[in-house]
PDB file of N, CA and C in Angstrom:
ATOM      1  N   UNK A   1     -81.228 -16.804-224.893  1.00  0.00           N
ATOM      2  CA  UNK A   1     -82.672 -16.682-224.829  1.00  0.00           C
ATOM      3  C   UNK A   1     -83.282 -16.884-226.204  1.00  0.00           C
ATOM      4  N   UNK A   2     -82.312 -17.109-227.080  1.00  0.00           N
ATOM      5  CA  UNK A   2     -82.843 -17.600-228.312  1.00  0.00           C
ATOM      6  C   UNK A   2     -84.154 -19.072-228.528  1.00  0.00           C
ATOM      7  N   UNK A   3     -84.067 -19.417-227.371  1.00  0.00           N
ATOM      8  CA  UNK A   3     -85.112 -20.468-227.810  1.00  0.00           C
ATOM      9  C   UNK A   3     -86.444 -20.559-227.177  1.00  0.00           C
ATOM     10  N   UNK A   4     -87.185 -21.354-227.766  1.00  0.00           N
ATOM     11  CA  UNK A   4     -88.886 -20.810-227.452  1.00  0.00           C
ATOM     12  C   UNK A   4     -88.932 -21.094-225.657  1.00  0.00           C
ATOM     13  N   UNK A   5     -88.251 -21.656-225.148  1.00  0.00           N
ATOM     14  CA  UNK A   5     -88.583 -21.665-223.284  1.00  0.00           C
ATOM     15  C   UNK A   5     -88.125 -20.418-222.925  1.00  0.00           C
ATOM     16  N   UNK A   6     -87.084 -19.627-223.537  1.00  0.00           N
ATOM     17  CA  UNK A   6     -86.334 -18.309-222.896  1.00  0.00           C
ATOM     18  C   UNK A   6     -87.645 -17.318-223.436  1.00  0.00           C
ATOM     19  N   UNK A   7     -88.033 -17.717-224.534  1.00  0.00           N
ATOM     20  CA  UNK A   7     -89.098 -16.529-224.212  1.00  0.00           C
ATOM     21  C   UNK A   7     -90.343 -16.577-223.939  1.00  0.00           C
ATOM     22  N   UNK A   8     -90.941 -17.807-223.817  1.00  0.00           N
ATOM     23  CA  UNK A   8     -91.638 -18.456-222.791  1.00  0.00           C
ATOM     24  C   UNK A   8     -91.634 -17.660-221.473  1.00  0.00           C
ATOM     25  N   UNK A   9     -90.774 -17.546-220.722  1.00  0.00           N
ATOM     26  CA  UNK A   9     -90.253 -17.098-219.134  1.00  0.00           C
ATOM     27  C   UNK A   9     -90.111 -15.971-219.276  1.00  0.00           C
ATOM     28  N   UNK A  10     -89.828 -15.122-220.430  1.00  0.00           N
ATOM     29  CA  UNK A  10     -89.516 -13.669-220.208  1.00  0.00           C
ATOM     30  C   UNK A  10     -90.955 -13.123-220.364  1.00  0.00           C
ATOM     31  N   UNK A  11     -91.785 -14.018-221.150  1.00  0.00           N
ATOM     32  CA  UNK A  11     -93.033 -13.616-221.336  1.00  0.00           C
ATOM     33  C   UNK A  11     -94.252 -13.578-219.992  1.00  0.00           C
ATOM     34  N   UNK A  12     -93.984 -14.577-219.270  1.00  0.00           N
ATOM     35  CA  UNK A  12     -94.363 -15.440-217.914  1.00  0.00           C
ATOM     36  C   UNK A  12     -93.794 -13.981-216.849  1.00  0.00           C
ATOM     37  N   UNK A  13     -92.693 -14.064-217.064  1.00  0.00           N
ATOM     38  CA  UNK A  13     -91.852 -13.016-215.877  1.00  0.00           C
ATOM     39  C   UNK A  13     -92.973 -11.040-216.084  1.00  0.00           C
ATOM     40  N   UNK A  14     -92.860 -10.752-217.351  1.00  0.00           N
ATOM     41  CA  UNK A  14     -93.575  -9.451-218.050  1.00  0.00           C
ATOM     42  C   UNK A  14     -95.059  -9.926-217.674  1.00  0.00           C
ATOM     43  N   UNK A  15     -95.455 -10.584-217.496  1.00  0.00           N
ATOM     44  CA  UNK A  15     -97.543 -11.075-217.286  1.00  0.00           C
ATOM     45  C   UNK A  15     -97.393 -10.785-215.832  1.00  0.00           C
ATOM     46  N   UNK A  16     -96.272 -10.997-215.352  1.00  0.00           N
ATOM     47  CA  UNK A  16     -96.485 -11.221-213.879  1.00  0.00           C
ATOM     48  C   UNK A  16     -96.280  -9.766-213.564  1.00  0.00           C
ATOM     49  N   UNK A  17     -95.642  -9.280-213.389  1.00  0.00           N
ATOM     50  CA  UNK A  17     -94.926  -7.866-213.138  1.00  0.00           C
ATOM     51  C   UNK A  17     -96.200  -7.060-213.659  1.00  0.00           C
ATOM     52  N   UNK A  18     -96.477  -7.100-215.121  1.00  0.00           N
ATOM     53  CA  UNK A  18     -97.699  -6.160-214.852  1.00  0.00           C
ATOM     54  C   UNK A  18     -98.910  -6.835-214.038  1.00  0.00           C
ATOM     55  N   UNK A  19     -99.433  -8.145-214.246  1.00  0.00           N
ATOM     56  CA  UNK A  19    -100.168  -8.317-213.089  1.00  0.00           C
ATOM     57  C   UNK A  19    -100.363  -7.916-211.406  1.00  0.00           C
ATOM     58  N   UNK A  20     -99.265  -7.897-211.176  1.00  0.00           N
ATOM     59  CA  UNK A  20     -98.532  -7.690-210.015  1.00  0.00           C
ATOM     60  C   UNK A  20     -99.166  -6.319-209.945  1.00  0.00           C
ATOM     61  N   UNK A  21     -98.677  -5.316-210.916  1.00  0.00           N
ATOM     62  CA  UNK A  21     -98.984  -3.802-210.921  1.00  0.00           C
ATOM     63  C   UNK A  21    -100.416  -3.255-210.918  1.00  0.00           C
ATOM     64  N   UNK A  22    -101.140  -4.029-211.915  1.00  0.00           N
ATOM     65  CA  UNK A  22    -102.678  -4.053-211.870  1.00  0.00           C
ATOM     66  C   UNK A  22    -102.900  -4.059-210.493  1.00  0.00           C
ATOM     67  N   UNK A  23    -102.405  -5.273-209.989  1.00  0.00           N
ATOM     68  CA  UNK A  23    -103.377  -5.601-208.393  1.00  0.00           C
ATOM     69  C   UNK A  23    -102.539  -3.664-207.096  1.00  0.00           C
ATOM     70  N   UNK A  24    -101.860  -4.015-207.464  1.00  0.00           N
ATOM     71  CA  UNK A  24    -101.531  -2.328-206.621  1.00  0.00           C
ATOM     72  C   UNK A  24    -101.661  -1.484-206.544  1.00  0.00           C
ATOM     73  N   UNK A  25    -102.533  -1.232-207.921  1.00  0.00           N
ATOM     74  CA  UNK A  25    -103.551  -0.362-208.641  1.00  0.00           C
ATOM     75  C   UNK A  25    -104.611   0.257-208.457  1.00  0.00           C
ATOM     76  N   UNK A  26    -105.273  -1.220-207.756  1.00  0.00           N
ATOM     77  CA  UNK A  26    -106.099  -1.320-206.681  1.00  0.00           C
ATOM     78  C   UNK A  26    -106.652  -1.615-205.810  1.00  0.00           C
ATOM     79  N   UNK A  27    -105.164  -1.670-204.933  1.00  0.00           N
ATOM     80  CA  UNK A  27    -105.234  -1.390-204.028  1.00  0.00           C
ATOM     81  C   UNK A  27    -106.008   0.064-203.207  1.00  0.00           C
ATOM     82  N   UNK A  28    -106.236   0.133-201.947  1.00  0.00           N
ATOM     83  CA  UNK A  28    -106.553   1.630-201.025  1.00  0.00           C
ATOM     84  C   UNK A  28    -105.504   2.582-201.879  1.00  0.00           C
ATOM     85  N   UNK A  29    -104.722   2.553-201.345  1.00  0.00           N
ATOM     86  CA  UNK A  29    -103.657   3.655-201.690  1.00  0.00           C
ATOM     87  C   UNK A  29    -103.390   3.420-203.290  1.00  0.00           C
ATOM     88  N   UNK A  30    -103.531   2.641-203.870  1.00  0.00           N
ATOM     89  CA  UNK A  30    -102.995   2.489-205.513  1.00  0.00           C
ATOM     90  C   UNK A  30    -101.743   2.428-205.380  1.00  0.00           C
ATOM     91  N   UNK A  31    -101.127   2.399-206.755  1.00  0.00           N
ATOM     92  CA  UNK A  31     -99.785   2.084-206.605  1.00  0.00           C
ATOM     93  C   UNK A  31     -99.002   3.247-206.026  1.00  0.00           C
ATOM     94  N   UNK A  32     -97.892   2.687-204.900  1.00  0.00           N
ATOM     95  CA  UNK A  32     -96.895   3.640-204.521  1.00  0.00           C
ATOM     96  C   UNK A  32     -95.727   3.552-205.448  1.00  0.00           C
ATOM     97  N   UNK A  33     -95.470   4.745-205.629  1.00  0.00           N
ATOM     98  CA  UNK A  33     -94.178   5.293-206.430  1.00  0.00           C
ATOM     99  C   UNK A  33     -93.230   4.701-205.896  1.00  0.00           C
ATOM    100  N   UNK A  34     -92.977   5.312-204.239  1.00  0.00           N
ATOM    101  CA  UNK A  34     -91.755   5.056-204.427  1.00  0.00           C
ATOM    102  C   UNK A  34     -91.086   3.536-203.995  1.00  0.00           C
ATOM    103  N   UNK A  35     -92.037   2.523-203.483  1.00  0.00           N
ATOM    104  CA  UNK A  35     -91.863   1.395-203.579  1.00  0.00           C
ATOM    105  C   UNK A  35     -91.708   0.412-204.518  1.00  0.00           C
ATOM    106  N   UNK A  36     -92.523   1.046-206.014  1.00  0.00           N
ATOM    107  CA  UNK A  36     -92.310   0.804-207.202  1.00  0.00           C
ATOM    108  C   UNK A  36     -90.426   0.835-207.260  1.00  0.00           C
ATOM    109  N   UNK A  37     -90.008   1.822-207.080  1.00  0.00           N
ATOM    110  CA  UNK A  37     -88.732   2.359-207.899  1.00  0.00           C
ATOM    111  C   UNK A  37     -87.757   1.755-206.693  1.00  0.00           C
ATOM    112  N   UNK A  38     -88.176   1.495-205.672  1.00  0.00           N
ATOM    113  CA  UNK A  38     -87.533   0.862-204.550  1.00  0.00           C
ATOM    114  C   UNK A  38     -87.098  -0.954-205.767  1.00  0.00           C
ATOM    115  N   UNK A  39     -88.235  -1.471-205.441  1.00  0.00           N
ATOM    116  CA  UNK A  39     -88.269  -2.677-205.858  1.00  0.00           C
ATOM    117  C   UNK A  39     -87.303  -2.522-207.535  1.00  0.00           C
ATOM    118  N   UNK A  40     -87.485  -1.998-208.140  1.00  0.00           N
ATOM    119  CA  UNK A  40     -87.202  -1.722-209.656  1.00  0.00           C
ATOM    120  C   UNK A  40     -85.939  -1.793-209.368  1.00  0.00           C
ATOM    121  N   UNK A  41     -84.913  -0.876-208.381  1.00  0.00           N
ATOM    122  CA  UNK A  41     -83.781  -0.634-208.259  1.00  0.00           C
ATOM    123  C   UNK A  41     -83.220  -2.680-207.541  1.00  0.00           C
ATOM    124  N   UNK A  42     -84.011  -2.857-206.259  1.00  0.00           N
ATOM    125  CA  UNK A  42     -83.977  -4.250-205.835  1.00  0.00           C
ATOM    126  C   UNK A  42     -83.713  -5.670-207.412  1.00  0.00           C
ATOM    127  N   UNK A  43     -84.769  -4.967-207.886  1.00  0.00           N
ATOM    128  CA  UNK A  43     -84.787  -6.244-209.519  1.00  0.00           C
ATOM    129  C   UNK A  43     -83.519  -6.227-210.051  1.00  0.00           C
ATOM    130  N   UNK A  44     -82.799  -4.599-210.556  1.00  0.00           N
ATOM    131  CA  UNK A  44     -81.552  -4.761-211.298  1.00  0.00           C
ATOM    132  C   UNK A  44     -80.788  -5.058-210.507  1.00  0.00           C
ATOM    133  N   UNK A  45     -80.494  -4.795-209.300  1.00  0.00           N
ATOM    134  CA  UNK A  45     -78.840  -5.025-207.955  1.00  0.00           C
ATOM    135  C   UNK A  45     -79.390  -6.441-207.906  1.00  0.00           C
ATOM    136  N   UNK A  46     -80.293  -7.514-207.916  1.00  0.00           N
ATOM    137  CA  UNK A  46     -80.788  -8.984-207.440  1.00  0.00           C
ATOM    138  C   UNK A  46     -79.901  -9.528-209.155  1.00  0.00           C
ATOM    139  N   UNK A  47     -80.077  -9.230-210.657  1.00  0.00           N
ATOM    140  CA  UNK A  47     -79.816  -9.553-211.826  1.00  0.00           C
ATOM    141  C   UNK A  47     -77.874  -9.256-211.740  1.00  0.00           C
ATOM    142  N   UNK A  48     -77.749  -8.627-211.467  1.00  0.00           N
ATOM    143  CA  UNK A  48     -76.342  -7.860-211.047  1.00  0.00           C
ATOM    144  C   UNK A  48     -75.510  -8.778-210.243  1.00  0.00           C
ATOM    145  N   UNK A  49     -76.285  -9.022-209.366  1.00  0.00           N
ATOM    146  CA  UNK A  49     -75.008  -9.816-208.529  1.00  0.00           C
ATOM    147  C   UNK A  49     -75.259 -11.609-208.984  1.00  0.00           C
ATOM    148  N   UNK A  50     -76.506 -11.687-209.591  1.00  0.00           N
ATOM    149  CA  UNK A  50     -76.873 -13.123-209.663  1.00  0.00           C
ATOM    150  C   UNK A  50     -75.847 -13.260-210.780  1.00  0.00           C
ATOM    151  N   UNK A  51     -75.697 -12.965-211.753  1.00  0.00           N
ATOM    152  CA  UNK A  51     -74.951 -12.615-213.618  1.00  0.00           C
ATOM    153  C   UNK A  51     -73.392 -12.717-212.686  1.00  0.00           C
ATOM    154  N   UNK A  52     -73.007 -12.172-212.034  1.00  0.00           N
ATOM    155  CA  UNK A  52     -71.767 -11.966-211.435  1.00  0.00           C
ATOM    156  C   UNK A  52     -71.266 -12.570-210.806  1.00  0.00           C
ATOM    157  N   UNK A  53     -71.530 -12.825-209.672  1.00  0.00           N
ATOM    158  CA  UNK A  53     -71.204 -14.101-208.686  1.00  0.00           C
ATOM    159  C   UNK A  53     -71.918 -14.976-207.722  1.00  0.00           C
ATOM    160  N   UNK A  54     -73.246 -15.341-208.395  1.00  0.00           N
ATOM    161  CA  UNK A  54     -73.843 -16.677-208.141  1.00  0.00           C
ATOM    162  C   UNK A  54     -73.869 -17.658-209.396  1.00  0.00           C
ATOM    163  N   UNK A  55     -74.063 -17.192-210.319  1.00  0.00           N
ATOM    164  CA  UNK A  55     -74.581 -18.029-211.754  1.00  0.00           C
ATOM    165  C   UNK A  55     -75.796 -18.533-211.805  1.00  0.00           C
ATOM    166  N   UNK A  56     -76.242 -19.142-212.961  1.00  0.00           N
ATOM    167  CA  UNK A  56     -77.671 -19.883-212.805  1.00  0.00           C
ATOM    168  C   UNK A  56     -78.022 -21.014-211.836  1.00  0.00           C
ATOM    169  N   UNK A  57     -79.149 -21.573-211.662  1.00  0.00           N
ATOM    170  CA  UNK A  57     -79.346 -21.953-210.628  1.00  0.00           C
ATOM    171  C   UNK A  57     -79.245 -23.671-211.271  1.00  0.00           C
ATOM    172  N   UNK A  58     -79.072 -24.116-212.664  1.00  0.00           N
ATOM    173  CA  UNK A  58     -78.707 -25.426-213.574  1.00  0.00           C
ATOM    174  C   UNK A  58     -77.098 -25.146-213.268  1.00  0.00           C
ATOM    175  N   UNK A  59     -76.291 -24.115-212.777  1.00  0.00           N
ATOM    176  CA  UNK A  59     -74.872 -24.508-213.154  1.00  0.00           C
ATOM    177  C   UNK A  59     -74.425 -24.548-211.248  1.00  0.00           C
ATOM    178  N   UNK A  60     -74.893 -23.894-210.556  1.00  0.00           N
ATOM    179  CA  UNK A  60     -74.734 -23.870-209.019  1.00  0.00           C
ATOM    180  C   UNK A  60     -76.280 -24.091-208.370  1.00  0.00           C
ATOM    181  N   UNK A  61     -76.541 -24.873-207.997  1.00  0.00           N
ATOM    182  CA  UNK A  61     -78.103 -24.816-207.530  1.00  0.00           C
ATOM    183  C   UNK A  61     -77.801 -24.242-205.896  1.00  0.00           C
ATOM    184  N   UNK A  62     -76.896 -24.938-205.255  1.00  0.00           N
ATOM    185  CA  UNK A  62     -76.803 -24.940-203.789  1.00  0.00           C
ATOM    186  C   UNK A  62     -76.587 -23.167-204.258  1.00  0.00           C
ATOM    187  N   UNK A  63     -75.658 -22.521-204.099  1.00  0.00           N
ATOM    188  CA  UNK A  63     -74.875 -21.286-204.067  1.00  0.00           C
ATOM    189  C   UNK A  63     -76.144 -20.729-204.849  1.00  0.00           C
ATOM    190  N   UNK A  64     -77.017 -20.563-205.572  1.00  0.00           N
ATOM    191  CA  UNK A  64     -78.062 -19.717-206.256  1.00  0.00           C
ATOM    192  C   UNK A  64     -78.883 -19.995-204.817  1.00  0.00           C
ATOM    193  N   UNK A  65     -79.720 -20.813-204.643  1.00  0.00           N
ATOM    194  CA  UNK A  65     -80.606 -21.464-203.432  1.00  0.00           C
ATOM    195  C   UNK A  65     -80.457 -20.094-201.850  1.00  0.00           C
ATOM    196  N   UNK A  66     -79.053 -20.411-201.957  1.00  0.00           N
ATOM    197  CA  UNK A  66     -78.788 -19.868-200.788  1.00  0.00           C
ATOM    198  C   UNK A  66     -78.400 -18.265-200.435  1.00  0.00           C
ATOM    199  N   UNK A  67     -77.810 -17.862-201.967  1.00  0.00           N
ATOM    200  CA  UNK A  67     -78.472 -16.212-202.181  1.00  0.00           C
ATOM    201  C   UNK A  67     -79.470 -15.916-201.873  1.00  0.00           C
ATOM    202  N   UNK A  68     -80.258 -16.513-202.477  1.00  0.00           N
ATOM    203  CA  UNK A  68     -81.806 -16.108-202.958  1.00  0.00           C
ATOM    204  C   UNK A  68     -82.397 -15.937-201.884  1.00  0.00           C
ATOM    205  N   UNK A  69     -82.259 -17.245-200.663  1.00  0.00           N
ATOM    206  CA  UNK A  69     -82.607 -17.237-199.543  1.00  0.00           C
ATOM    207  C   UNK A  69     -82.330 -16.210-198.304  1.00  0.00           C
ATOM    208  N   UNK A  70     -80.888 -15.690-198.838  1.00  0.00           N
ATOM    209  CA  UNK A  70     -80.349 -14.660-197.924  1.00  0.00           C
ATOM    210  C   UNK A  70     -80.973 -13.302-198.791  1.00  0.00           C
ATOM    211  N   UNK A  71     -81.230 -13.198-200.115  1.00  0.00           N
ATOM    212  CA  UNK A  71     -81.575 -11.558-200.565  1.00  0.00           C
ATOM    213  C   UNK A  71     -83.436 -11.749-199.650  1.00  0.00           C
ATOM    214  N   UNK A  72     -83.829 -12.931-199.879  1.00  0.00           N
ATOM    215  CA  UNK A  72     -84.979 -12.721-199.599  1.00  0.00           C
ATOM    216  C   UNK A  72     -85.184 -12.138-198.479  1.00  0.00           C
ATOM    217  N   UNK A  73     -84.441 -12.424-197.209  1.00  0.00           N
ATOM    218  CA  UNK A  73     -84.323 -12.381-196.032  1.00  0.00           C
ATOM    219  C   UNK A  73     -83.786 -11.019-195.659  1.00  0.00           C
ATOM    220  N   UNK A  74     -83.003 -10.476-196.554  1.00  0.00           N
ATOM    221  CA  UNK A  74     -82.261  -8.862-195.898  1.00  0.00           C
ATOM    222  C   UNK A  74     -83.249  -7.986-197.129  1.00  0.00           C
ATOM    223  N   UNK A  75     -83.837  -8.030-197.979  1.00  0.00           N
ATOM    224  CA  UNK A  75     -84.887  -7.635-198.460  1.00  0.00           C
ATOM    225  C   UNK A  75     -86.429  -7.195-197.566  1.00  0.00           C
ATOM    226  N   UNK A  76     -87.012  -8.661-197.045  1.00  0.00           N
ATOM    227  CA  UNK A  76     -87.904  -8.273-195.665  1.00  0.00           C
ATOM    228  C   UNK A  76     -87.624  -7.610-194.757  1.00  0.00           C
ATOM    229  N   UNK A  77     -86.223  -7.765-194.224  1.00  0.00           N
ATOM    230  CA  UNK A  77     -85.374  -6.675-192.872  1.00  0.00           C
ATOM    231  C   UNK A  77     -84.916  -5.475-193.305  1.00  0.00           C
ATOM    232  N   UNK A  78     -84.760  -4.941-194.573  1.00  0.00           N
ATOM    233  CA  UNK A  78     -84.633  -3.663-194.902  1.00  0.00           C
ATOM    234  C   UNK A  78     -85.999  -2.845-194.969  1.00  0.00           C
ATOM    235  N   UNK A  79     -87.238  -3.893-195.655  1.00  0.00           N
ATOM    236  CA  UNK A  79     -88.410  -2.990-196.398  1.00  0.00           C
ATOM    237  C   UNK A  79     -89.118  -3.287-195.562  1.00  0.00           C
ATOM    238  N   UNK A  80     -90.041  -2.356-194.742  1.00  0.00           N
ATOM    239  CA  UNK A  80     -90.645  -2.416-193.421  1.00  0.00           C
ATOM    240  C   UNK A  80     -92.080  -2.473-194.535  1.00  0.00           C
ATOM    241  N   UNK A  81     -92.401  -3.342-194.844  1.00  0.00           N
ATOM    242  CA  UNK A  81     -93.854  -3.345-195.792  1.00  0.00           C
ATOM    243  C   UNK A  81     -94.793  -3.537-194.848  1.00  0.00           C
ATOM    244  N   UNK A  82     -95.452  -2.719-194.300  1.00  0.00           N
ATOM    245  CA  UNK A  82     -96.760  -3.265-193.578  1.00  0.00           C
ATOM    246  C   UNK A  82     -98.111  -3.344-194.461  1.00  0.00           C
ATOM    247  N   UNK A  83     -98.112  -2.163-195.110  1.00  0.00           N
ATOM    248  CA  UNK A  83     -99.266  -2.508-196.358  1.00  0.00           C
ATOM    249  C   UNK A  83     -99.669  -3.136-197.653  1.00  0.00           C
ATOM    250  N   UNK A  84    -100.952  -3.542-198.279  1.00  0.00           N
ATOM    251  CA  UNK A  84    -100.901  -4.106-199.390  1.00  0.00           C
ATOM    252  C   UNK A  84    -100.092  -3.299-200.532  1.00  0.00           C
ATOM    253  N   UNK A  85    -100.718  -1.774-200.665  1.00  0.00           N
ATOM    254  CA  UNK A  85     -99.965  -1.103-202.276  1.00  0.00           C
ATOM    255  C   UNK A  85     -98.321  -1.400-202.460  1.00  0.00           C
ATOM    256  N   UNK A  86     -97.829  -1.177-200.695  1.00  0.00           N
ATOM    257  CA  UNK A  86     -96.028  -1.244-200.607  1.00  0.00           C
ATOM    258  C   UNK A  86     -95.829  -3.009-201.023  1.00  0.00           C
ATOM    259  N   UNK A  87     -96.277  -3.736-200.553  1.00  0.00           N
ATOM    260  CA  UNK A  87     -96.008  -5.450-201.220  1.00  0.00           C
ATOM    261  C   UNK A  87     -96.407  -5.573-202.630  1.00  0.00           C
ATOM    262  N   UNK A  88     -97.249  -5.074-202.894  1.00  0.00           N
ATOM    263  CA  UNK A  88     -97.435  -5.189-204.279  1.00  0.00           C
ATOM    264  C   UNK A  88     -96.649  -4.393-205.430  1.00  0.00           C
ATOM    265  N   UNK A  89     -96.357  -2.818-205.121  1.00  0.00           N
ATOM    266  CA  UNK A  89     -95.510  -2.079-205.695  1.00  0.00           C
ATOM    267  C   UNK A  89     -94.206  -2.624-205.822  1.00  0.00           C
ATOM    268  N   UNK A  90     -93.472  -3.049-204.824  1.00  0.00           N
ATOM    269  CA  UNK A  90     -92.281  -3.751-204.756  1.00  0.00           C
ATOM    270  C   UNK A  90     -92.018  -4.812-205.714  1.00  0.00           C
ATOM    271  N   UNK A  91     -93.232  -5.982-205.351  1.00  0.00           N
ATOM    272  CA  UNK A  91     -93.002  -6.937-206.393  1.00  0.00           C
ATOM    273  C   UNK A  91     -93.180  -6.839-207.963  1.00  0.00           C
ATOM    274  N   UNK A  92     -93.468  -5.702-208.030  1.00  0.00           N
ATOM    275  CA  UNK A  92     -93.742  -5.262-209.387  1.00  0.00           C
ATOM    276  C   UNK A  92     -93.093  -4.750-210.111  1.00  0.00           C
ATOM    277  N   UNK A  93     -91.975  -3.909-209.201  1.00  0.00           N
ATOM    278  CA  UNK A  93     -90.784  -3.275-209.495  1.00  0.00           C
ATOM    279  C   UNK A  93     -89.696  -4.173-209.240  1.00  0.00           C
ATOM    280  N   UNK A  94     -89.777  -4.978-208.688  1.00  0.00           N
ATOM    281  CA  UNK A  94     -88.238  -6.273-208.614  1.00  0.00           C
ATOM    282  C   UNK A  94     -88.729  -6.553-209.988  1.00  0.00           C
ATOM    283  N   UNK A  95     -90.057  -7.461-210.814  1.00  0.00           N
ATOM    284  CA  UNK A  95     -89.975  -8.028-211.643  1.00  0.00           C
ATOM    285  C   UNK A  95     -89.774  -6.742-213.173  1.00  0.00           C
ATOM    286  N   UNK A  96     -89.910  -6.021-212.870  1.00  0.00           N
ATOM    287  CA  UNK A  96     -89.740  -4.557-214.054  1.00  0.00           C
ATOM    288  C   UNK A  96     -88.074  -4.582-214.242  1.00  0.00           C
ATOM    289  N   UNK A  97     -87.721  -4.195-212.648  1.00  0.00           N
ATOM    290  CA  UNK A  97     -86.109  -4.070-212.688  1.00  0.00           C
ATOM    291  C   UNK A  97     -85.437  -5.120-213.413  1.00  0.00           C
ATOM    292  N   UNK A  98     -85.593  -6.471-213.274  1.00  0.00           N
ATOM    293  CA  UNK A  98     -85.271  -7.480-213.390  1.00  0.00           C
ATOM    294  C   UNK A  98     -85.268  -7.887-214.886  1.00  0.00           C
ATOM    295  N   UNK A  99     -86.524  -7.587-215.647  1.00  0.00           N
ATOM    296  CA  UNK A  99     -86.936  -7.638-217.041  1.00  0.00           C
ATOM    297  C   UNK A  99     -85.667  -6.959-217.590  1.00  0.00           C
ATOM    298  N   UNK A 100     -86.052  -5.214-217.306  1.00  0.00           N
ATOM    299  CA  UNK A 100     -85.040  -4.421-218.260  1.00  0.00           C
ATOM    300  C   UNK A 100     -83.454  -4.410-218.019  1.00  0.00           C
ATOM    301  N   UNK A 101     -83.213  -5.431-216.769  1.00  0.00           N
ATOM    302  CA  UNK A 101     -81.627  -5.365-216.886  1.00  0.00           C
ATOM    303  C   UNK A 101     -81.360  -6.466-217.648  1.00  0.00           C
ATOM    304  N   UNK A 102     -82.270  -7.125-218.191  1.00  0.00           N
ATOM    305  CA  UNK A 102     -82.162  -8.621-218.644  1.00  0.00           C
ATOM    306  C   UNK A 102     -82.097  -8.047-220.464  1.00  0.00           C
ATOM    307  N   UNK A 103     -83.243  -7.205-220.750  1.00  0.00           N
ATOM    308  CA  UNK A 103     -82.745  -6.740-222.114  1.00  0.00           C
ATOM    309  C   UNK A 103     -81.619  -5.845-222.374  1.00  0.00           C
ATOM    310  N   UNK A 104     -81.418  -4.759-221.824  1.00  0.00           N
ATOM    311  CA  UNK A 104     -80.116  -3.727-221.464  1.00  0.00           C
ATOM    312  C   UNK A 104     -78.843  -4.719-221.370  1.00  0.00           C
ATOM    313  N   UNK A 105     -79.008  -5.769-221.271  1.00  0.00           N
ATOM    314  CA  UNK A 105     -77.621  -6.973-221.043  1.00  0.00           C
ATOM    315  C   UNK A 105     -77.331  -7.918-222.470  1.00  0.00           C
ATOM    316  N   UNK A 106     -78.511  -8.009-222.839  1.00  0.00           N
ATOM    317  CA  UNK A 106     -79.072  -8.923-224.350  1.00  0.00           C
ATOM    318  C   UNK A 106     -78.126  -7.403-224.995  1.00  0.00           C
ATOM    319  N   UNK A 107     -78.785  -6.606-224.885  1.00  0.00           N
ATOM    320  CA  UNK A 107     -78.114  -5.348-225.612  1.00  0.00           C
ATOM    321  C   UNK A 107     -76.677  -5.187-226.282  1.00  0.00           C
ATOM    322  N   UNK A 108     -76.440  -5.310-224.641  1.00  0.00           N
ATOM    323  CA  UNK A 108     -75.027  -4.761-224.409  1.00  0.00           C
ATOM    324  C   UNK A 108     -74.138  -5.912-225.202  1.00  0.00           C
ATOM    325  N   UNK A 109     -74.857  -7.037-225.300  1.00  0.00           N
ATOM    326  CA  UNK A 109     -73.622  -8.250-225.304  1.00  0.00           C
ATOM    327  C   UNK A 109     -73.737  -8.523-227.204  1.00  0.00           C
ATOM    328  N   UNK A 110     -75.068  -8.465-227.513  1.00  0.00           N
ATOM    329  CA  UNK A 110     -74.891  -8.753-229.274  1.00  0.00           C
ATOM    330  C   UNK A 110     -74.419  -7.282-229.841  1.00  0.00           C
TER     331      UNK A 110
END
């Protein structure tokens, strides 16, 4: 991530996530907690298995493609989201989770 596109995207990925959070904010209900920490937990287990056994999506496109397609899919069939704050909390917390397992890993590895 040393070069100006890696932090380009980490910057892009952090605008979004709090954007994301703003809008759930205000929402009726404002942000839900525990869909927040739902999604947050979803972001690091999605970074976890992608780092592990899919790889990037430049070194396997098909095999990344088709995760993604299946987390997306048992993600909707687990999280019964009927409301705006729960869709928005979620996506806010996948992209949070997702951020800090991404620095916690930068961490771990230099």
């Amino acid at each position: 991530m040393d070069s100006l596109t890696g932090y380009l995207a980490k910057g892009f990925e952090l605008a979004t996530a709090v954007g994301t959070l703003e809008v759930a904010r205000r929402t009726d209900r404002g942000i839900d907690r525990e869909h927040l920490v739902l999604g947050f937990s979803l972001g690091m287990a999605y970074r976890i298995l992608e780092g592990e056994y899919v790889g990037r999506f430049r070194e396997h496109p098909l095999r990344y493609l088709t995760f993604l397609s299946l987390w997306l899919a048992i993600t909707r069939a687990v999280l019964p989201m009927d409301d705006e704050s729960g869709n928005y909390s979620v996506g806010s917390g996948v992209g949070i989770g997702s951020l800090v397992f991404d620095v916690v890993d930068r961490k771990r590895e230099s």
